[in-house]
Each structure stands twice: as C-alpha cells, then as structure tokens.
Protein backbone atom coordinates (compact mmCIF):
# COMPACT_ATOMS: atom_id res chain seq x y z
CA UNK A 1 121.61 116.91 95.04
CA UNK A 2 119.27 113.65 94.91
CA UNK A 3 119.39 114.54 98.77
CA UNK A 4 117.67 117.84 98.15
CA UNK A 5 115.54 116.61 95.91
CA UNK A 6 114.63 113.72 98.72
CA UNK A 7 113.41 115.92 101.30
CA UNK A 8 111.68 118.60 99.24
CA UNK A 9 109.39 115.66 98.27
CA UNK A 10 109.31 114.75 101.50
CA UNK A 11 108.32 118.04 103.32
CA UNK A 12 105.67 118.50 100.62
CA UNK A 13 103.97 115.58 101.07
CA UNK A 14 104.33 116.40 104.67
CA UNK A 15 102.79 119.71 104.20
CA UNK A 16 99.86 117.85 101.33
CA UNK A 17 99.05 115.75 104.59
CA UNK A 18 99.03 118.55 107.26
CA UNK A 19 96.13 120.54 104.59
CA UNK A 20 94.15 117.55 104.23
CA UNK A 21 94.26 116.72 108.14
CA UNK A 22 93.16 121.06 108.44
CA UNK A 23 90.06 120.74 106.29
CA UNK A 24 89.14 117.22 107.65
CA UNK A 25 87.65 117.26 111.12
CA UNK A 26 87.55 114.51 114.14
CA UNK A 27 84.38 112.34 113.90
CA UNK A 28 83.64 109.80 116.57
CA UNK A 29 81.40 107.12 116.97
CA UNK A 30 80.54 105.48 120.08
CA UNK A 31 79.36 101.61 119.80
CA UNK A 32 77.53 98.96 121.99
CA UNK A 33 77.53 95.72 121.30
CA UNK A 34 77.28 93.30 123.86
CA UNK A 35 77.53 89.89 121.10
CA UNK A 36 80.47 90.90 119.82
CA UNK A 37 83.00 90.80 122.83
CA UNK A 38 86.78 90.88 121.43
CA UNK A 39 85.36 91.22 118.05
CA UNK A 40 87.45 93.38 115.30
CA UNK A 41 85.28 96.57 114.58
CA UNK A 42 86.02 97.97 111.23
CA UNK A 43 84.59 101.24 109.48
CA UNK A 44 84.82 101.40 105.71
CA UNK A 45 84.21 104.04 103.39
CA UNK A 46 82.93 103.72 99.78
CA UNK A 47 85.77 105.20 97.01
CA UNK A 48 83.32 105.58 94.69
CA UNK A 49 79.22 104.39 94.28
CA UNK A 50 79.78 102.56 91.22
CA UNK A 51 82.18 99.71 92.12
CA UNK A 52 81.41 100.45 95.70
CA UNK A 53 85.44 99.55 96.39
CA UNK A 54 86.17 99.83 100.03
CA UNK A 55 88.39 101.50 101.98
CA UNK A 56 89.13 100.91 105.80
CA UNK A 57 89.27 104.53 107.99
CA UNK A 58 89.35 103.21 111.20
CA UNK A 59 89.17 100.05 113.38
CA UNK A 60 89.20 98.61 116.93
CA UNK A 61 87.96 96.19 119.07
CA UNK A 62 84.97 95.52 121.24
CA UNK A 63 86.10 95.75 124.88
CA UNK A 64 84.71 93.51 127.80
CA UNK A 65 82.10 96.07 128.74
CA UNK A 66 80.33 95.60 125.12
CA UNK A 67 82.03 99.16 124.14
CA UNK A 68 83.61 100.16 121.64
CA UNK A 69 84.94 103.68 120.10
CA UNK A 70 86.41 105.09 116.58
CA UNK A 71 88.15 108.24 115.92
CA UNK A 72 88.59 109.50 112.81
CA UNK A 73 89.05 112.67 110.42
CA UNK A 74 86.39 113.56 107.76
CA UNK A 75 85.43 116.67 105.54
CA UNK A 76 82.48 115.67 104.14
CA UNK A 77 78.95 114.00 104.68
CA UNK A 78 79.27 110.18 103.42
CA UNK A 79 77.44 106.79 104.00
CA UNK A 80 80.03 104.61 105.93
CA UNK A 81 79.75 100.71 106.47
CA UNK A 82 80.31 99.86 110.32
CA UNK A 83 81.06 96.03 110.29
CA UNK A 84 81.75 94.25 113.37
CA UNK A 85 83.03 90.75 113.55
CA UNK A 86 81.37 89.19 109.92
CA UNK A 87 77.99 91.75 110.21
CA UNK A 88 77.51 95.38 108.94
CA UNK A 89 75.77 98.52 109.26
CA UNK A 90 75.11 101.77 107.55
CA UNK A 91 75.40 105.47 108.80
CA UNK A 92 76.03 108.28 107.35
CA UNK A 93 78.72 111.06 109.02
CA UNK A 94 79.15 114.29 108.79
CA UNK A 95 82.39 116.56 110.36
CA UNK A 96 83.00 116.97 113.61
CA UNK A 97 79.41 113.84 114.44
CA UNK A 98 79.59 112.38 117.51
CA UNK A 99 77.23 108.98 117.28
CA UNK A 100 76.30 106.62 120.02
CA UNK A 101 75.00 103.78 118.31
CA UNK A 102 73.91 100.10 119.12
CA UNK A 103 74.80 96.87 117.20
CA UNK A 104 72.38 94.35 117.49
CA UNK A 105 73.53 90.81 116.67
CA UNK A 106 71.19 89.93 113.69
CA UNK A 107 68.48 92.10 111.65
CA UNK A 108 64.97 91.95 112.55
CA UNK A 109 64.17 90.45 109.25
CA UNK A 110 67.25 88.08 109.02
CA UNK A 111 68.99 85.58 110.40
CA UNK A 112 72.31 85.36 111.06
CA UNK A 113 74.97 84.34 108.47
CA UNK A 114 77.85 82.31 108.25
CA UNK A 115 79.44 85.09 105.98
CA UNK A 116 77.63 87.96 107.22
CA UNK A 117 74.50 89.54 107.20
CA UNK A 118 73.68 93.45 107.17
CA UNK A 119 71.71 94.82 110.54
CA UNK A 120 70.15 97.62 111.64
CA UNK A 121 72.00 100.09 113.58
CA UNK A 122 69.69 102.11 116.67
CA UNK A 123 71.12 105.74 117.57
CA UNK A 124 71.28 107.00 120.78
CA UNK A 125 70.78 110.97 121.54
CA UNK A 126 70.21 111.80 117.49
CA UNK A 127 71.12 115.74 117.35
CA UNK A 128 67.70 117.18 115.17
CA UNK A 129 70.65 119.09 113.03
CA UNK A 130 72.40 115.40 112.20
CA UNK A 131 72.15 114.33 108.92
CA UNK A 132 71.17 111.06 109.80
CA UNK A 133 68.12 112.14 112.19
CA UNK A 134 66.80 114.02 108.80
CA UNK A 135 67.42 111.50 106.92
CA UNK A 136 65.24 109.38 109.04
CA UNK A 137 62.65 111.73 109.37
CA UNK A 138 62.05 112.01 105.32
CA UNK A 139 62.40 107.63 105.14
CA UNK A 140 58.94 108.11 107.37
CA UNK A 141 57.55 110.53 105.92
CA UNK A 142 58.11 108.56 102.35
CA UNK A 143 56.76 105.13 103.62
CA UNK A 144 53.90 106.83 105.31
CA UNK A 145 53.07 108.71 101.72
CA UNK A 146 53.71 105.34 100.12
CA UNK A 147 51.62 102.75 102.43
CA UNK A 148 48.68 104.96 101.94
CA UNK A 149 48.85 106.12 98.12
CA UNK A 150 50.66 103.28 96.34
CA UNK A 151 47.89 100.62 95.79
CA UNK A 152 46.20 103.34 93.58
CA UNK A 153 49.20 103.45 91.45
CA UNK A 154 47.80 100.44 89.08
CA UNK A 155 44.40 101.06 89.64
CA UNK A 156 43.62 105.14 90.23
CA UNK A 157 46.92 106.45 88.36
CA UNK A 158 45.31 110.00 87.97
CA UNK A 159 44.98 109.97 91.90
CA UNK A 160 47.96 108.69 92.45
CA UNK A 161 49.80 111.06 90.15
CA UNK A 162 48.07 114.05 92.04
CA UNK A 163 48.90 112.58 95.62
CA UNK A 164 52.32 112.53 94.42
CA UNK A 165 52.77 115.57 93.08
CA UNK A 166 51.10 116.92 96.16
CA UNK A 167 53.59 115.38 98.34
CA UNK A 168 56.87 116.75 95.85
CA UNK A 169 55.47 120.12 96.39
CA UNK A 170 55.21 119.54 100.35
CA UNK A 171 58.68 118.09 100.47
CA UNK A 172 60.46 120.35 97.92
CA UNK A 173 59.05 123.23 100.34
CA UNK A 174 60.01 122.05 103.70
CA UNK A 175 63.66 121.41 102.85
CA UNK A 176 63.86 124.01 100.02
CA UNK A 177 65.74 126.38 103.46
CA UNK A 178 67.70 123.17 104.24
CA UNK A 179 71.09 124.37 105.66
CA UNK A 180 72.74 120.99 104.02
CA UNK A 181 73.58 121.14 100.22
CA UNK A 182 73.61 117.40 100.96
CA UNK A 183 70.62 116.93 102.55
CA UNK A 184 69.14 118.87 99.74
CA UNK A 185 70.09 116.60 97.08
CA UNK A 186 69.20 113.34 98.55
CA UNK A 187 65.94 114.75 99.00
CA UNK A 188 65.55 116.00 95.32
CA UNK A 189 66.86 112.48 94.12
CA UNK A 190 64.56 110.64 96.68
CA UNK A 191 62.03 111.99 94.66
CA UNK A 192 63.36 111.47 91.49
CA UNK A 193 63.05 107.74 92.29
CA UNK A 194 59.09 108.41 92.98
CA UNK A 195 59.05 109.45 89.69
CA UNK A 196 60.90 106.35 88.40
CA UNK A 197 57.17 104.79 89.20
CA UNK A 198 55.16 103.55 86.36
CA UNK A 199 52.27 105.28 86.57
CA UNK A 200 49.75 107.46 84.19
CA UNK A 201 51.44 111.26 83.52
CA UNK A 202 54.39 110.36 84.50
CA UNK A 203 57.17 112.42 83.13
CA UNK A 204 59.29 110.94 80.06
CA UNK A 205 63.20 110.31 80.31
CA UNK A 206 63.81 113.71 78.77
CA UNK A 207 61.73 114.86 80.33
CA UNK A 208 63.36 113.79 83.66
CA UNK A 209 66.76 114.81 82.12
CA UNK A 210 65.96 118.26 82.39
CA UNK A 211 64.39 118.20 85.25
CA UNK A 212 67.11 116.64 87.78
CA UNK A 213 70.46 116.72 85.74
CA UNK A 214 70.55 119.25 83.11
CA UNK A 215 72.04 121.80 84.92
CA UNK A 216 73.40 120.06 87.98
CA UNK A 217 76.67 119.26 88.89
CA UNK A 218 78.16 115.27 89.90
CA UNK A 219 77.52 114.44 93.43
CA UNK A 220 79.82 111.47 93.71
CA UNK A 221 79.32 110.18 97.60
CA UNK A 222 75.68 111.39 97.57
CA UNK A 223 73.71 107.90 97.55
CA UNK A 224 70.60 108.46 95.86
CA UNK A 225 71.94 110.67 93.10
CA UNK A 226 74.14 107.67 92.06
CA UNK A 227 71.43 105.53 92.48
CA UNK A 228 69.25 107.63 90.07
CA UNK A 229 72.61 108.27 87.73
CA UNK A 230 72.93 104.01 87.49
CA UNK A 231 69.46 103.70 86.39
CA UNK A 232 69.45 106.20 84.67
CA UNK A 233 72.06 106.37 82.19
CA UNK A 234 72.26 101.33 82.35
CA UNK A 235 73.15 100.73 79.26
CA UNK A 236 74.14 103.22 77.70
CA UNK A 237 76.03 102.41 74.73
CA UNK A 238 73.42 100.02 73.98
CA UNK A 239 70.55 102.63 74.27
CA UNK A 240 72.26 105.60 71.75
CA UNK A 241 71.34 106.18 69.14
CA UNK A 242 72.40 104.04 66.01
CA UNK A 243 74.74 106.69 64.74
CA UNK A 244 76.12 107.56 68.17
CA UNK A 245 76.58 103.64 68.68
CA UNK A 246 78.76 103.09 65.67
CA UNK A 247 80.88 105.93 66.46
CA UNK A 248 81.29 104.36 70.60
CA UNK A 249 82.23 101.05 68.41
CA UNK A 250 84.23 102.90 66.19
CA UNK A 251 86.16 104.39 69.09
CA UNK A 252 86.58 101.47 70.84
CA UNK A 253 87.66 99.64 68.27
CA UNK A 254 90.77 102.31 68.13
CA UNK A 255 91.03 102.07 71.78
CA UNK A 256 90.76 105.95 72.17
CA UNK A 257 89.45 107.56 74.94
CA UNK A 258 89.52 110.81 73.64
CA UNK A 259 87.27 109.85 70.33
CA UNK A 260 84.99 108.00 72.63
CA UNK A 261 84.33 111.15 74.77
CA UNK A 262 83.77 112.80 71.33
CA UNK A 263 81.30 110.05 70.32
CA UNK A 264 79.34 110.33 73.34
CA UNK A 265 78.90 114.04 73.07
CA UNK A 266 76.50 113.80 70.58
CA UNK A 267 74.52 112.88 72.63
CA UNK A 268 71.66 116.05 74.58
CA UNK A 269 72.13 114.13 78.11
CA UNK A 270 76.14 114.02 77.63
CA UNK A 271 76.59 117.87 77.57
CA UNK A 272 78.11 117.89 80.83
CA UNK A 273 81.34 116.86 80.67
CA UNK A 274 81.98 115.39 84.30
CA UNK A 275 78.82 113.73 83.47
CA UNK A 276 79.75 112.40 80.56
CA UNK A 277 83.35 111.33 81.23
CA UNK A 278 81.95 109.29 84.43
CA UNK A 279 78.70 107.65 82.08
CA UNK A 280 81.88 106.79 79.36
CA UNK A 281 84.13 104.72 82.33
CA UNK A 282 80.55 103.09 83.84
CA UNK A 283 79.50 102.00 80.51
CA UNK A 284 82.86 100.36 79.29
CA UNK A 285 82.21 98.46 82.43
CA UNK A 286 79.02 97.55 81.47
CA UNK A 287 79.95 96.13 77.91
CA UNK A 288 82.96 94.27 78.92
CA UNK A 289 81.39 90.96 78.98
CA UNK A 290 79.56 92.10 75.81
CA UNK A 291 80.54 89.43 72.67
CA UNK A 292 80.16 92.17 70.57
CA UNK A 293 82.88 94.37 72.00
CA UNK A 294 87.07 93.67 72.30
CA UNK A 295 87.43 93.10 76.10
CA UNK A 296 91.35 93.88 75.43
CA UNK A 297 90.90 97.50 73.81
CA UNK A 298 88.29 98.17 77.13
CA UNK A 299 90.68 97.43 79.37
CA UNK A 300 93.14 99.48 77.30
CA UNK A 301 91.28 102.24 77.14
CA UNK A 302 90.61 102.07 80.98
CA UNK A 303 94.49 101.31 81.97
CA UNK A 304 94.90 105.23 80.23
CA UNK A 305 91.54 106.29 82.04
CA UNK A 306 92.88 105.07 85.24
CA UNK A 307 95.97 107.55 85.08
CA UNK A 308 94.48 110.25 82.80
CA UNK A 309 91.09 111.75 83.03
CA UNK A 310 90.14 115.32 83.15
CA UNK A 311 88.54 115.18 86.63
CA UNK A 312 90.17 112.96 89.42
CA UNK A 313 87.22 111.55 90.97
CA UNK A 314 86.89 110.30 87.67
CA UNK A 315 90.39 109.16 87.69
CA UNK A 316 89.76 106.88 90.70
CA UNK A 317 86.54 105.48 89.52
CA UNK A 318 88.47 104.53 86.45
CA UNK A 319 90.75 102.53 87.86
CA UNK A 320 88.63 100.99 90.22
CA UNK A 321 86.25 99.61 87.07
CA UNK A 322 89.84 98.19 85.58
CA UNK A 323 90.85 96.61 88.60
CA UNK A 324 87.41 94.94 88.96
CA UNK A 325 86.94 93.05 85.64
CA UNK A 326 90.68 92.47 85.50
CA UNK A 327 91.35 91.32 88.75
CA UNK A 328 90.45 87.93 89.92
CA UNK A 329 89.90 85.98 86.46
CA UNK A 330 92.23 82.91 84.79
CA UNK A 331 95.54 84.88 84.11
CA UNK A 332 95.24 87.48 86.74
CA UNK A 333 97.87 87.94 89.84
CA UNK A 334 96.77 85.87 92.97
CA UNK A 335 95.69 88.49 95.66
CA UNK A 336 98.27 88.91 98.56
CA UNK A 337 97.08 86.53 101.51
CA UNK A 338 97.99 85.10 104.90
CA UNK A 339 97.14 81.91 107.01
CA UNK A 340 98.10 80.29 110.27
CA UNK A 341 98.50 76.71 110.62
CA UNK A 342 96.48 75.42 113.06
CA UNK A 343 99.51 75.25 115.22
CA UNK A 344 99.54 78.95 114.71
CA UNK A 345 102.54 78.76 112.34
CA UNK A 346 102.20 82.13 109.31
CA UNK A 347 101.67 80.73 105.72
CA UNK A 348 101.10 82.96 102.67
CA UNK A 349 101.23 83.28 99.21
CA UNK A 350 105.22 82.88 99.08
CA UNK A 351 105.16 79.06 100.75
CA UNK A 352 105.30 76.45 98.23
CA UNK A 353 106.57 78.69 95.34
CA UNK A 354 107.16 77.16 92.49
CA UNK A 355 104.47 74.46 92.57
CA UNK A 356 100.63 74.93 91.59
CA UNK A 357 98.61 75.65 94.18
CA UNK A 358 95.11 74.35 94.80
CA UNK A 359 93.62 75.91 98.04
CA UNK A 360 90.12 74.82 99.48
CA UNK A 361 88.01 76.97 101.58
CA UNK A 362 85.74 75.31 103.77
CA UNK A 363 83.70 74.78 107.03
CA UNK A 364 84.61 71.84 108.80
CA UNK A 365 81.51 72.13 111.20
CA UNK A 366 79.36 71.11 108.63
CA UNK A 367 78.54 68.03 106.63
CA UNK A 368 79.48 69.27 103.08
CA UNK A 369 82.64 70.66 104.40
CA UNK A 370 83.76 67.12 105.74
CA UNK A 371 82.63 65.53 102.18
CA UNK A 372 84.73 67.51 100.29
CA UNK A 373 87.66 67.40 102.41
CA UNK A 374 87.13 63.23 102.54
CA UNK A 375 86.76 63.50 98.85
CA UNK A 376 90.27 65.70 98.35
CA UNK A 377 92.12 62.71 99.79
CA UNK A 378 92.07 60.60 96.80
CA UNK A 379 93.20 63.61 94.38
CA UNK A 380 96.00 64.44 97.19
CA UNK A 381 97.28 60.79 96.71
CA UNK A 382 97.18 60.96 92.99
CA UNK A 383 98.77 64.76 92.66
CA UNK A 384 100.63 65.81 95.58
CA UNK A 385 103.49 65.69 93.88
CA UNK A 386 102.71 68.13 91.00
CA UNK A 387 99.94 70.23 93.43
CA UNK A 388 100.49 71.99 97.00
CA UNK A 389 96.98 71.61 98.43
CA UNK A 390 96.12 74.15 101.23
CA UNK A 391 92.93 73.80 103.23
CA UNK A 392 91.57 77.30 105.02
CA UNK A 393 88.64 76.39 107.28
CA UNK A 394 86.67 79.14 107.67
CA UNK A 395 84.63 77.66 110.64
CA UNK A 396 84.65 81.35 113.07
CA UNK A 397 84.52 79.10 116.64
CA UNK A 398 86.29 76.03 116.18
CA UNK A 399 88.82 75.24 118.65
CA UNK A 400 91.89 73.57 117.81
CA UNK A 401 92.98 71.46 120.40
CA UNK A 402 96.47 69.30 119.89
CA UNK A 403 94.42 66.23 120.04
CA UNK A 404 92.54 67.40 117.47
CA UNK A 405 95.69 69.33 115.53
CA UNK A 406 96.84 65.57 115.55
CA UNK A 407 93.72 63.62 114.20
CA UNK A 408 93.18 66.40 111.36
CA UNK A 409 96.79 65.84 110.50
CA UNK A 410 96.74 62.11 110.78
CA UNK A 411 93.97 61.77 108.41
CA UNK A 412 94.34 64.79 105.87
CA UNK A 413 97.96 65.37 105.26
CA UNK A 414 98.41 68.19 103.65
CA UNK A 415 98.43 71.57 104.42
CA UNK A 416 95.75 72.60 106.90
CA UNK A 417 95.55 76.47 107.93
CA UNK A 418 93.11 78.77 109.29
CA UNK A 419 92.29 82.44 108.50
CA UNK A 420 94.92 85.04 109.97
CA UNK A 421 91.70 87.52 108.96
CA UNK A 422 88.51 85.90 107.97
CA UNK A 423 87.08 89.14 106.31
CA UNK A 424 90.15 90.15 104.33
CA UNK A 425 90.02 86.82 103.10
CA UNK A 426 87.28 86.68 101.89
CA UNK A 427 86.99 90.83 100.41
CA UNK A 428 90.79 89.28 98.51
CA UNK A 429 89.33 86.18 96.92
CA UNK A 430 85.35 87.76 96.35
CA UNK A 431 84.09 84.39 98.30
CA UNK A 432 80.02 84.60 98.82
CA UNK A 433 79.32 80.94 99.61
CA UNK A 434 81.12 77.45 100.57
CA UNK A 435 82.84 76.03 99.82
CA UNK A 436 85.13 77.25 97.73
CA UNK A 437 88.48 76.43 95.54
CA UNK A 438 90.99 78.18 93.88
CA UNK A 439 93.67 76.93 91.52
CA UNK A 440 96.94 78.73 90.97
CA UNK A 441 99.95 78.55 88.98
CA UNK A 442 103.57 78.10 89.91
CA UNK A 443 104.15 81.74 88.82
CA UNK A 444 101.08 82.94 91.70
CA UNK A 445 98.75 83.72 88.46
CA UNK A 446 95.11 82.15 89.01
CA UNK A 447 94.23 79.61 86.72
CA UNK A 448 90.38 78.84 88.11
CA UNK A 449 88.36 81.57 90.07
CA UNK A 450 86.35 79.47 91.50
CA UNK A 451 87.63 76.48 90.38
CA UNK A 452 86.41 73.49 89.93
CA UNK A 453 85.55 70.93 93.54
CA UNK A 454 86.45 67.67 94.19
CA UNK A 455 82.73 66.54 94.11
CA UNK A 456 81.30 66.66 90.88
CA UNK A 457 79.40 69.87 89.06
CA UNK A 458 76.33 70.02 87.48
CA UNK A 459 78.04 68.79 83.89
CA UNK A 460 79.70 65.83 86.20
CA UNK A 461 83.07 67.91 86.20
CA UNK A 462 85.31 67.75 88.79
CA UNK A 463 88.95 69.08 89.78
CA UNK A 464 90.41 65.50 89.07
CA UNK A 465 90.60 66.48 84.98
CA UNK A 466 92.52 69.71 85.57
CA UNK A 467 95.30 68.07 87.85
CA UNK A 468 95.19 65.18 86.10
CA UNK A 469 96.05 67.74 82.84
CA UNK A 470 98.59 69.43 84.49
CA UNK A 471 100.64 66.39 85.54
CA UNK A 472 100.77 64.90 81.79
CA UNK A 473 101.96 68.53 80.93
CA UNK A 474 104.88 68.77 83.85
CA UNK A 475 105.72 64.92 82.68
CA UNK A 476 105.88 65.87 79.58
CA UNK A 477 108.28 68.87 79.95
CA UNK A 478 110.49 66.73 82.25
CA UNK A 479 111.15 64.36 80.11
C-alpha cells in the first residue's frame, strides 16, 4: 500500500513538472567575454523584489574563445542578474529571447572590485519587439526629458509641472497600444516615480493612491512597481493612523496574523487584499529591529506567514523576510559551507565538530590581511586548545605552490583553506568587506556575525576577551 501511495506522489510530481516545463519556454543567451576565460557564469533570478533572495537558473563557463551560452526555461518577463566570475549584470528576459550580449570587465564609471562590482551589459542584434530594446528606448527618452526640464524643478515649478505633464500625456499615448501588459506597467510606474518629484502641484499621496494602485492588481517581478510599492507604503505601521497603530500593536502583541490583517484593513490604501497581505509581511520586516516591538512574536507571526498566507507569492515572500532577520545572527544555525586546503584537501562545516570554531576570512595579497593573520598567532598559542581556527583566503589569483604550502604552514599552524566557491561563500556568510571573522559554537550555532578581529575595534575590543571567556567557562565545566 505505502508502495502505491509512493508512486502516485511520484507520477504527480512528475506530471506538476512536465506542466510547468509546457507553459515555460527555452530562453537563451549568448555571452562574450574575453576577461573572463574559464570563469563560472551564473544567471540568477530574483524570488521576490523585497528581500531580493536569489535563485540560480542556469550556469556555465566561459570557453577559450571568450564564449559563453545559457539555456534555460521561462514563462514570464523578469529582470535576471548575469554574474560572471565576482561581476554582474542586469537584463531582463522574456519567453522564447534569444540575447547576444557582451561583458565588459569593469563599468565605465567603476573600477574593479575585489568582491565585485556591477557592469554594463552591450546587446548585440536587439529585436525592436524585445522588451529590453523598449525598455531602453523609454530610459532615453526619460533622461532626455529630464536633462532638459529638471533644473526648473526648484526654480520654475509651474513650468516644470506643465513639461511634465506634457511628457505623461506623450508617453501614456505612445505605449497606451503596447502589446506587453509588462511593458505597460513599467511605463505607468516609471512615471509614477516622476511624480515622486518635489515640485509645485504635485499630486498628494492619496492622491497618487488612486491614481496608480486603487484598482490595480500586484505585479510582483515587475521592477518599478515594487520600487514605487517600497516607497510607497516605508513605514507603514509607523505612518497609520494612531488608532490603526494600536490595533497593529495590539495584534502583534497576540502574535496573530489574522487580527493584524484585520487591523490593517482599516486602513483606504489596504482595501486590496493581496496588497495588503504583502504591505503586512514587508512591514513586520521593517519593525523588527524596532525597541518598541517583540522581535519573538514577529518572527512568530512570520514562521505561520511563511506556511500560510492566502496568496502564495505571498507565501514565499514571507518566508524569505523570516529567513532574513533570523538567519545569520548570535544563536542562528551556521550556513552549510565548503573549503579546500591549500593542498586541495575538502573541509566543511562537519571537521572539527565538537570544538568552537573561529574562522578568518582574508586576503593574503594585501597588507591588512598579513597583519591580522601575524596578529592571530598569539591568540592561536593561547586558545588552540579550546578554539579550531580556520583561515579562508579569499585572494582570487594566488597560486599555491608547495614551497609556499610549506612556509604558510611553517609559520601559521593552523588550519589554512581556500574557497571551494568564492561567491557562495560569500552570498552564505553576507561578507561585503575584509576581512572578516566568524565565531561558532561546538553545536555549529554562530555566536558572533561578524565577530570580533584580532586587531583591536574602535572601543579597543578585540577577539582575545571572547576566547579568553570561553576557556574559563570549558575549565570550569571540566573541573
């Protein structure tokens, strides 16, 4: 019987996956980029525009020639991150695209970065139909509007209030007989940012309300809509009114979803009930940090979001708020993680179990990087025996010889390991700058995110306190 059961499951998640692959159709993009030979190519989309989580579609690498090439299903028009080796670019795809692009090395405005830096991607062969050509085509046609009228704004806001409404009316008309639904809302929301313009007769937030989201319905993976819908609707718990407000607290305070959705209805702008569900998850989000608010009955409330909502977009967006302000702080699980030793042995999270962990990430190529690792040899001395410390250098190009395997070893004995996959590395541990440390406990639950350096902070603190803390509490246990 269990048997049965097995393999009806089976054949309908087989037959879930066969409908989705039906209505999604085979995208391709077509990449040159002649810096990045033998570089991983990744392309990511965006769960949701309000934690902006990430999810990898498709990946490859760049071949000798400079090439590279991604296949992939999709069933609706998104904006997609294209990052190869540690730098990114944006695109948007629609069903059944097929893009020839160019990835330059570094943005004409930036330099390179260690950790990244976002470019600009060129197109080659732009069908006029694609919604990237038209979305091009209305980014000139804004600047041009905007380097010409946008001085007056402070100084001539009657003109400038009339040359914008002039250009509304001339945009609202040429794409009024847009074929894309898409295309049709960024444009609408495009403008709804003009109007976000301080400027004399411009229209008030109810105003606005009416105008752009009364009656309209939640485009979740349209950019600018969310844009406008962040703005928009910041703070909102703080910006009710004071009745509404003491029934959010009131709610909260209960930990009830269901009386906070009731709270919030009270509200004109919260009629929609998509709306307002999505405004409810985004603004527990917002108030976490909040004093004035129980961070445990927000993440309560979110844990039941995150499996129960009445729309599933919602759903997702839920738990992808939770997982953001609960993952990665003291008391939280260690992320999942793998590193080679520099003589290519695997090390992860399971190694050293049982002991605390204290794992530097640094770039030996640089002068800070070899201060901190000279200044980690004293605290090794003192605490190795209570403290598995793991170096991770994150320097992209260095080359590990066995001479030099042997001299690193030689003079910092500990554990000395290198990235199995820079980027995952540092998406898992949220790292923006080095270096950077993390302490964990014998159980793999983090104790500092980022924690504290072996140099000293701007209050003279330094690591040396907490391990020095943690061996009088093992000693004392022991004995």
């Amino acid at each position: 019987m269990l048997k049965e059961i097995k393999m009806k499951l089976y054949f309908f998640l087989f037959i879930t996956f066969l409908a989705h692959i039906a209505q999604a159709q085979l995208t391709t993009i077509k990449g040159f980029a002649p810096k990045y030979i033998g570089e991983k190519v990744r392309l990511f989309r965006y769960q949701d525009l309000i934690t902006f989580t990430e999810e990898e579609i498709a990946s490859t690498e760049v071949q000798k020639d400079s090439t590279f090439t991604l296949h992939f299903y999709f069933k609706d028009i998104e904006r997609l991150k294209l990052q190869v080796g540690n730098n990114y670019g944006f695109l948007y795809v629609q069903p059944e695209g097929n893009y020839e692009v160019y990835f330059p090395l570094t943005s004409k405005f930036d330099a390179q970065r260690e950790l990244g830096s976002e470019v600009e991607l060129a197109f080659r062969d732009l069908d006029t139909l694609d919604i990237n050509y038209k979305i091009l085509q209305y980014d000139r046609w804004e600047l041009d509007f905007l380097g010409k009228n946008y001085q007056q704004k402070n100084t001539e806001g009657t003109s400038f209030a009339q040359s914008l409404d002039t250009f509304k009316l001339n945009v609202q008309a040429y794409y009024k007989k847009d074929s894309s639904l898409y295309m049709r809302n960024f444009v609408k929301f495009r403008i709804a940012e003009l109007d976000e313009l301080s400027f004399l007769g411009r229209r008030n937030d109810a105003e606005k309300f009416d105008h752009y989201l009364r009656t309209g319905t939640v485009h979740y993976h349209n950019d600018p809509y969310m844009t406008y819908i962040n703005k928009f609707f910041a703070q909102f718990f703080g910006r009710s009114s004071l009745e509404i407000n003491n029934k959010i607290y009131l709610a909260i305070l209960k930990s009830s979803p269901t009386l906070l959705l009731h709270a919030m209805g009270d509200d004109y702008r919260m009629r929609n009930l998509r709306l307002r569900e999505l405004i409810m998850i985004k603004a527990l989000g917002e108030v976490y940090y909040d004093a004035d608010f129980p961070q445990t009955n927000i993440e309560v409330i979110l844990d039941s979001l995150s499996k129960h909502t009445l729309f599933e977009a919602n759903r997702i967006i839920a738990q992808n708020v939770h997982n953001r302000l609960t993952n990665l702080v003291s008391g939280s699980p260690t992320p999942r993680y793998t590193l080679n030793t520099l003589d290519g042995k695997e090390w992860n999270q399971e190694e050293g179990k049982g002991k605390y962990k204290y794992i530097q990430f640094v770039e030996y190529g640089n002068t800070l990087g070899q201060q901190e690792m000279n200044l980690m040899k004293p605290i090794y001395d003192r605490y190795h025996g209570d403290v598995e410390m793991i170096t991770v250098f994150m320097d992209k190009n260095q080359k590990w010889t066995e001479d030099k395997q042997a001299k690193m070893k030689s003079t910092y004995p500990w554990i000395l390991t290198v990235p199995m996959n820079e980027y995952d590395l540092k998406k898992a541990f949220k790292i923006e700058a080095l270096p950077f440390y993390v302490l964990i406990d014998p159980d793999g639950f983090i104790v500092q995110i980022p924690a504290l350096r072996p140099s000293p902070n701007g209050e003279y603190e330094t690591i040396d306190k907490t391990l020095y803390n943690i061996h009088q509490a093992l000693m004392k246990s022991q004995k």
